[in-house]
N, C-alpha and C. Protein backbone atom coordinates (compact mmCIF):
# COMPACT_ATOMS: atom_id res chain seq x y z
N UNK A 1 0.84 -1.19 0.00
CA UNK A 1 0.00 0.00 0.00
C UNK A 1 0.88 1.25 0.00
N UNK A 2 0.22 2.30 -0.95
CA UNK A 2 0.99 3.40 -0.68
C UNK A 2 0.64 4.74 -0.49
N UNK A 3 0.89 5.48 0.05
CA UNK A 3 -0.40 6.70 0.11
C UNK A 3 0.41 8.04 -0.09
N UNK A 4 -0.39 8.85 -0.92
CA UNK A 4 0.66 10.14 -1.58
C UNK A 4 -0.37 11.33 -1.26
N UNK A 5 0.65 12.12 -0.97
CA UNK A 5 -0.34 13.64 -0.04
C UNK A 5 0.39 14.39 -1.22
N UNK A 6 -0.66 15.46 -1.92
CA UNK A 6 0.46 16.85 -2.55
C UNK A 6 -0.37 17.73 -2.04
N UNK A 7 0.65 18.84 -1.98
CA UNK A 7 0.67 20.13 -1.95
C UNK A 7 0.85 21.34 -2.25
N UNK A 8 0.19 22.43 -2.29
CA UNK A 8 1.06 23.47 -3.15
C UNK A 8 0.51 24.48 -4.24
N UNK A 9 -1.08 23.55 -4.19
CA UNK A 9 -1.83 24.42 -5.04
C UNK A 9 -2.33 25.76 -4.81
N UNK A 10 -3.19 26.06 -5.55
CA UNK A 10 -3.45 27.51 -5.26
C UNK A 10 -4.30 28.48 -6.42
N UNK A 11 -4.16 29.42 -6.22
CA UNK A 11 -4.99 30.51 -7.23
C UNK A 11 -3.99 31.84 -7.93
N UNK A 12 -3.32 31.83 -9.05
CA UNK A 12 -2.35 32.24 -9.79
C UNK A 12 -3.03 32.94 -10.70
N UNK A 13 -2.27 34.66 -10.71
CA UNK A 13 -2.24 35.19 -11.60
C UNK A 13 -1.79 34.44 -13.38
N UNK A 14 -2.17 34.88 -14.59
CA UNK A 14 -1.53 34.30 -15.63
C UNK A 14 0.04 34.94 -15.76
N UNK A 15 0.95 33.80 -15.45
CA UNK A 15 2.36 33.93 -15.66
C UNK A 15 2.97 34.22 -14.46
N UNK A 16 2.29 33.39 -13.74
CA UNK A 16 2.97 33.48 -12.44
C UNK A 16 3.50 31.98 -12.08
N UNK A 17 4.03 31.59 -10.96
CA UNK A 17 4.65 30.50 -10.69
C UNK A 17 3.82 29.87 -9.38
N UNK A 18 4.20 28.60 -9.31
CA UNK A 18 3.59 27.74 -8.42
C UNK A 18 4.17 26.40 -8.18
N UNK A 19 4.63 25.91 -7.31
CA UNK A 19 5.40 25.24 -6.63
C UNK A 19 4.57 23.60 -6.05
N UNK A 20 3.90 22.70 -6.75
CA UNK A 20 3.15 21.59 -5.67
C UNK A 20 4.24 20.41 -5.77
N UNK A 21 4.01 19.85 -4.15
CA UNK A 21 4.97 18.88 -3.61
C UNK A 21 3.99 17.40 -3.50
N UNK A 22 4.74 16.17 -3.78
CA UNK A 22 3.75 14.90 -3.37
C UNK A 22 4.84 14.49 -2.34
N UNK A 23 4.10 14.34 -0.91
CA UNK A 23 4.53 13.03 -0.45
C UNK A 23 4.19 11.68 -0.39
N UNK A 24 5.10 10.61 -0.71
CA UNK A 24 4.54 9.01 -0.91
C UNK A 24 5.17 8.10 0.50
N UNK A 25 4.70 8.16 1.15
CA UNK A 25 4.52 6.92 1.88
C UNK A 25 3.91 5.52 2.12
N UNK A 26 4.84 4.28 2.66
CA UNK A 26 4.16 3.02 2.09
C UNK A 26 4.96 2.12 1.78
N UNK A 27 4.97 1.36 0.74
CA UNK A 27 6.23 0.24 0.09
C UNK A 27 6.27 1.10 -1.26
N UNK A 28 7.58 1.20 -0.87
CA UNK A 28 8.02 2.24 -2.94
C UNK A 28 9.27 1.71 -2.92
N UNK A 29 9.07 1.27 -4.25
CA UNK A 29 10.73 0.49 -4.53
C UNK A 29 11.17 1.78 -5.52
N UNK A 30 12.68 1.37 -5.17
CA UNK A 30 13.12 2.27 -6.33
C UNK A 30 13.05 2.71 -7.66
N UNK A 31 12.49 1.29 -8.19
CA UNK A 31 12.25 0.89 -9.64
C UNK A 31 10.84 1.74 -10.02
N UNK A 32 10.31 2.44 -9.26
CA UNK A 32 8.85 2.99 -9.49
C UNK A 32 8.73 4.45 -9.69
N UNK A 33 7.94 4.57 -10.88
CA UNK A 33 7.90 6.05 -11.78
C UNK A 33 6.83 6.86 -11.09
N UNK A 34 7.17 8.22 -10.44
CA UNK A 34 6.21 9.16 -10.42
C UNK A 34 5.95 10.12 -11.35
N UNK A 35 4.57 10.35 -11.24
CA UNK A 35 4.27 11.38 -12.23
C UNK A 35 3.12 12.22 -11.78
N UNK A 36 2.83 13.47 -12.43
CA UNK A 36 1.85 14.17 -12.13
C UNK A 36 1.05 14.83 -13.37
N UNK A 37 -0.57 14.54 -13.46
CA UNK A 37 -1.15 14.39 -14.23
C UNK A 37 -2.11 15.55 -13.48
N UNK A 38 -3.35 15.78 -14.86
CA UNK A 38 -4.03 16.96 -13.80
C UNK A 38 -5.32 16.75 -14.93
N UNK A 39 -6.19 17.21 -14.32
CA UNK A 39 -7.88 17.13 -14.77
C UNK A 39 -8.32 18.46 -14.89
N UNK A 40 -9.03 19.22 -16.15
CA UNK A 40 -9.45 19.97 -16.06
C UNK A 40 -10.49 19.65 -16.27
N UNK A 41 -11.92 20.74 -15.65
CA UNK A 41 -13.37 20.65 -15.90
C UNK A 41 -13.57 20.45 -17.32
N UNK A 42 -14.37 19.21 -17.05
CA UNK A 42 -14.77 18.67 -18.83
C UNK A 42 -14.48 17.93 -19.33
N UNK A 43 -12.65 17.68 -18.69
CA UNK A 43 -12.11 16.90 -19.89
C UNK A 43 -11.69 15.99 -18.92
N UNK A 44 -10.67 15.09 -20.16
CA UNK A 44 -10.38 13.60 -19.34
C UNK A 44 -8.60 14.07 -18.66
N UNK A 45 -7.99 13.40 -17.67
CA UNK A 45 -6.78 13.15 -17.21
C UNK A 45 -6.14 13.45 -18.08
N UNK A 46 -5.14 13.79 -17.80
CA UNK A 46 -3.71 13.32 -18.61
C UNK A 46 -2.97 14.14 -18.01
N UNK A 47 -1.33 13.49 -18.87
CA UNK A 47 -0.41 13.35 -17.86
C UNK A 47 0.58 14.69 -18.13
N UNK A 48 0.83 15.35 -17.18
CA UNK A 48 1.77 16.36 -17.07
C UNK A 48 3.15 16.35 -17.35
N UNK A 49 3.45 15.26 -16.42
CA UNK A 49 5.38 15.00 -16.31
C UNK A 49 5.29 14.11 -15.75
N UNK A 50 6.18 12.78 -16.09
CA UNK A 50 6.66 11.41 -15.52
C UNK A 50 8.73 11.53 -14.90
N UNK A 51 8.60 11.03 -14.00
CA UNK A 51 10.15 11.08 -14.45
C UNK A 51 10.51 9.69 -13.14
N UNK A 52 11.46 9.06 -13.49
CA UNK A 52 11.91 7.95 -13.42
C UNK A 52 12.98 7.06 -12.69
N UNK A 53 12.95 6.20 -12.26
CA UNK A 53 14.29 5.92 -11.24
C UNK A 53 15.36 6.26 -11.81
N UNK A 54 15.64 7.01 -12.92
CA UNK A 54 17.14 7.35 -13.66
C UNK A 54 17.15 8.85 -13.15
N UNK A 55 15.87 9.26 -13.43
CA UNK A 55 15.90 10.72 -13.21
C UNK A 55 15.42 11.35 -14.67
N UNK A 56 15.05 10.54 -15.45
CA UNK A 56 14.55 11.18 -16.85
C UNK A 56 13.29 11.22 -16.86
N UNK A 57 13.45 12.84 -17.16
CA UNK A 57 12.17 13.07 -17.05
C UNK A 57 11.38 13.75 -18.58
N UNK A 58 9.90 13.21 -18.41
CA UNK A 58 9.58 13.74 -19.72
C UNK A 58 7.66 14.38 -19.47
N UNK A 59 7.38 15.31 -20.38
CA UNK A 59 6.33 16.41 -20.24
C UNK A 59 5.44 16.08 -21.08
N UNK A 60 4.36 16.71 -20.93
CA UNK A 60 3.27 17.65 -21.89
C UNK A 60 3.67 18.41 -22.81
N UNK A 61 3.89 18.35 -23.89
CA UNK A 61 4.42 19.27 -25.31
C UNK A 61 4.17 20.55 -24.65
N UNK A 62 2.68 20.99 -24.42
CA UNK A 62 2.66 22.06 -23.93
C UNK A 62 2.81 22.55 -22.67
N UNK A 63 3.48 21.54 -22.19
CA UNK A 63 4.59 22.52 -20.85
C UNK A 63 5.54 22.54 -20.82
N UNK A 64 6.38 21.91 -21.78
CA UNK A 64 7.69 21.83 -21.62
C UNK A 64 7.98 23.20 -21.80
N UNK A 65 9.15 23.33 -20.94
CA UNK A 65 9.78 24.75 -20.83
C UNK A 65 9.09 25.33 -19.79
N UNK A 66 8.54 25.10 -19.46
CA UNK A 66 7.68 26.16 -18.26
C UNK A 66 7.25 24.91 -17.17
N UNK A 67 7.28 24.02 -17.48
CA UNK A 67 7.44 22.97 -15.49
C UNK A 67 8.63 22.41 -15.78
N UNK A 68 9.03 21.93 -14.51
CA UNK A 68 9.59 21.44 -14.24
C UNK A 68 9.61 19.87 -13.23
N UNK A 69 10.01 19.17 -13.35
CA UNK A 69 10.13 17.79 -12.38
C UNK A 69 10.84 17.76 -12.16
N UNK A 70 10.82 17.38 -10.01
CA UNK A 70 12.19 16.61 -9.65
C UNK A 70 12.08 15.84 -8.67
N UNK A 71 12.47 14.59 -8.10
CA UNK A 71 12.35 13.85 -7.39
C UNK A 71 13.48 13.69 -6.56
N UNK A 72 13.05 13.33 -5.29
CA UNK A 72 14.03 13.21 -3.65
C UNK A 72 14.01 11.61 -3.75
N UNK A 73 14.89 10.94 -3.92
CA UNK A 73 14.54 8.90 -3.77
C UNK A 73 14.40 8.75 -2.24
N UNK A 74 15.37 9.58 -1.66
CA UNK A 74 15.37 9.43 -0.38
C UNK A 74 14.33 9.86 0.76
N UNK A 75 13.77 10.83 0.54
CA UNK A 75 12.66 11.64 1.12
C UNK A 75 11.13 10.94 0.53
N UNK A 76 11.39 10.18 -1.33
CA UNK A 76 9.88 9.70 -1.75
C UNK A 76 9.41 11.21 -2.05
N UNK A 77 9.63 11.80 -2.40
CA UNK A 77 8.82 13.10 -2.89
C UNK A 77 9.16 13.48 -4.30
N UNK A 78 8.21 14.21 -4.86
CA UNK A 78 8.32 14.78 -6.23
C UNK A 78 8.01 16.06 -6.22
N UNK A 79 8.08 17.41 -7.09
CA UNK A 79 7.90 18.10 -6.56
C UNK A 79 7.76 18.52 -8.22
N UNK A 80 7.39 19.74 -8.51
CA UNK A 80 6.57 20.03 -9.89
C UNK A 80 6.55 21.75 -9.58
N UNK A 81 7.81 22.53 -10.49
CA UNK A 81 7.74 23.84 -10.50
C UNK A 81 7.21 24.06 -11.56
N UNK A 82 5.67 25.03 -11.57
CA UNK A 82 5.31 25.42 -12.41
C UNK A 82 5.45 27.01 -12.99
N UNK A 83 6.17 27.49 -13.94
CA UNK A 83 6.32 28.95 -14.66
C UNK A 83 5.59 29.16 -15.67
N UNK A 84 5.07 30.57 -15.45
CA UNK A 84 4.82 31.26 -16.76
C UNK A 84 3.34 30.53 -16.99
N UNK A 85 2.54 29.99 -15.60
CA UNK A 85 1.63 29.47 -15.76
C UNK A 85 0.41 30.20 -17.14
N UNK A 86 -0.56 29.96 -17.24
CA UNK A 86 -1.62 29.92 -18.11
C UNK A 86 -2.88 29.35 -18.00
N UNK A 87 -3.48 30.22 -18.03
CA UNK A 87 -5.71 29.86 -17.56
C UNK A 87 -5.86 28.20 -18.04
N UNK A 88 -4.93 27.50 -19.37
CA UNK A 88 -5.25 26.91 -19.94
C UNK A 88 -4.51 25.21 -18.74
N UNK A 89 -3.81 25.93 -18.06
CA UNK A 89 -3.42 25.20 -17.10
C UNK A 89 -3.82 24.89 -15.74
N UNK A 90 -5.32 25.20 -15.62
CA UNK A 90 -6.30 25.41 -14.41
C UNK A 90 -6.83 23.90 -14.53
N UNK A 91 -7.12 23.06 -13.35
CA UNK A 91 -7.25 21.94 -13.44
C UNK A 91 -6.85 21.31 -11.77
N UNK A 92 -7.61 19.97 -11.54
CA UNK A 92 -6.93 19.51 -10.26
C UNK A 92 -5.66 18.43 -10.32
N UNK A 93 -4.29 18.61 -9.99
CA UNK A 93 -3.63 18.46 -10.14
C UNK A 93 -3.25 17.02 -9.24
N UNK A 94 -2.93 15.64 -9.52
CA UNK A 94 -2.63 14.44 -9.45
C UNK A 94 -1.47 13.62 -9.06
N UNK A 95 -0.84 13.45 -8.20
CA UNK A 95 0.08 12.73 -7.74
C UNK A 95 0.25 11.48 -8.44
N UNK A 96 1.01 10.60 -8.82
CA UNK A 96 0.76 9.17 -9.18
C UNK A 96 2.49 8.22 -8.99
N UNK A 97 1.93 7.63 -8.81
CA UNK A 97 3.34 6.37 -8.38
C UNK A 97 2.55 5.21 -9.21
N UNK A 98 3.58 4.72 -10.31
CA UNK A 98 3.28 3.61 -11.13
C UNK A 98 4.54 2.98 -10.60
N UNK A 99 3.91 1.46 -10.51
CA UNK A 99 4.59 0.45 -9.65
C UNK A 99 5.07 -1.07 -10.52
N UNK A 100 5.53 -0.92 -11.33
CA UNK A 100 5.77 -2.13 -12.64
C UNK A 100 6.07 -3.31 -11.51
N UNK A 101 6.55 -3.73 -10.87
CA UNK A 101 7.15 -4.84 -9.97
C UNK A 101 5.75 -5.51 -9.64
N UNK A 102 4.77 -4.78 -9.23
CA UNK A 102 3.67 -5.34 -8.73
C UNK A 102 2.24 -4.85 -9.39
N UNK A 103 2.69 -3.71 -10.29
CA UNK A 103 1.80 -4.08 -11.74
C UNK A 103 0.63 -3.03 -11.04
N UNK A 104 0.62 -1.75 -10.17
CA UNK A 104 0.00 -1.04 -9.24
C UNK A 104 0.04 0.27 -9.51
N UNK A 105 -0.92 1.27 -9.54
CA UNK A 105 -0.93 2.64 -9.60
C UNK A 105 -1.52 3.26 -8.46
N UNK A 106 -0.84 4.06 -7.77
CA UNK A 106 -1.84 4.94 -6.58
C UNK A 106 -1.68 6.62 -7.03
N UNK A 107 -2.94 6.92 -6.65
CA UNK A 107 -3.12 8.19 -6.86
C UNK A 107 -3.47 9.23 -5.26
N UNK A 108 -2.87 9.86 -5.16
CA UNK A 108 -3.07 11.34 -4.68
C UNK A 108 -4.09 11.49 -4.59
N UNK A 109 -5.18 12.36 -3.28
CA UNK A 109 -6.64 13.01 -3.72
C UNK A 109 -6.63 14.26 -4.55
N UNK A 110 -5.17 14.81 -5.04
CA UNK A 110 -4.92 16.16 -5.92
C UNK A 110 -5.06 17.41 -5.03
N UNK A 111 -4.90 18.28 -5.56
CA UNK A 111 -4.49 19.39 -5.48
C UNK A 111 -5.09 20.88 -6.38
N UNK A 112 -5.80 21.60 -6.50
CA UNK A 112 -6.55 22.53 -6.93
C UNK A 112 -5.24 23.61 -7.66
N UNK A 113 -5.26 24.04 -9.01
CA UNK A 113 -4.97 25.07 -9.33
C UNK A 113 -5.57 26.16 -10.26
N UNK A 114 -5.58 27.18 -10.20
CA UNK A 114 -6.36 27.92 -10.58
C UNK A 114 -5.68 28.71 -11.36
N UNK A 115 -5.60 29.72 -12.45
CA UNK A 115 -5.37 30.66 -13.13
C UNK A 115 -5.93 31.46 -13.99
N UNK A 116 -6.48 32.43 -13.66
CA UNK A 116 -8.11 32.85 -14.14
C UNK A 116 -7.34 33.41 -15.37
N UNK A 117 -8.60 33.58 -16.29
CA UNK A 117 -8.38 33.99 -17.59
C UNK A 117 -8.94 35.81 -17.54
C-alpha cells in the first residue's frame, strides 16, 4: 500500500509561478515512476510529467519549458515547479506512483490550481 499527499496548489495570476509537492509513503521500490497528471473541468486526465528511477524526465508538449520535475529517492517526494503558468493550465492536479514490480498505480486526492483567464 501506498499513500501520496500533494501540496502546493493555489490561485495564480496568468504567468505566475507555483510550486506543488507529493509526499509518498508506504512500500516504494526504487524501480517505481512518479508522475503528475491533472484534470481539467470537462475533460479527461492526462499526464503532465513522468520522471523515473534514472531521473529522466519527460512532459506535456505544452509545458515543456515552463514545469519542471524533480524527485528526492530518499525523502519519496516529487515536486513540480510550475512557470509562466496559463488559464489553460487550471485543473486539479494528481500525484501518481506507477509500480511495474507489482503491476499497481496509486493516486493522490490532488491538489486545486487555478489561473483565471
Amino acid at each position: 500500500q501506498v499513500n501520496l499527499a500533494e501540496s502546493g496548489g493555489g490561485l495564480v495570476q496568468p504567468g505566475g509561478s507555483l510550486r506543488l509537492s507529493c509526499a509518498a509513503s508506504g512500500h516504494i521500490l526504487s524501480v517505481d515512476t512518479m508522475c503528475w497528471y491533472r484534470q481539467a473541468p470537462g475533460k479527461q486526465r492526462e499526464m503532465v510529467a513522468t520522471i523515473d528511477v534514472g531521473g529522466t524526465a519527460r512532459y506535456l508538449p505544452s509545458v515543456k519549458g515552463r514545469f519542471s520535475i524533480s524527485r528526492d529517492k530518499i525523502k519519496n517526494m516529487i515536486s513540480l515547479q510550475m512557470n509562466g503558468l496559463k488559464p489553460e493550465d487550471t485543473g486539479v492536479y494528481y500525484c501518481n506512483i506507477h509500480q511495474p514490480f507489482y503491476g499497481k498505480d496509486y493516486w493522490g486526492k490532488g491538489t486545486q490550481v487555478t489561473v483565471p483567464s
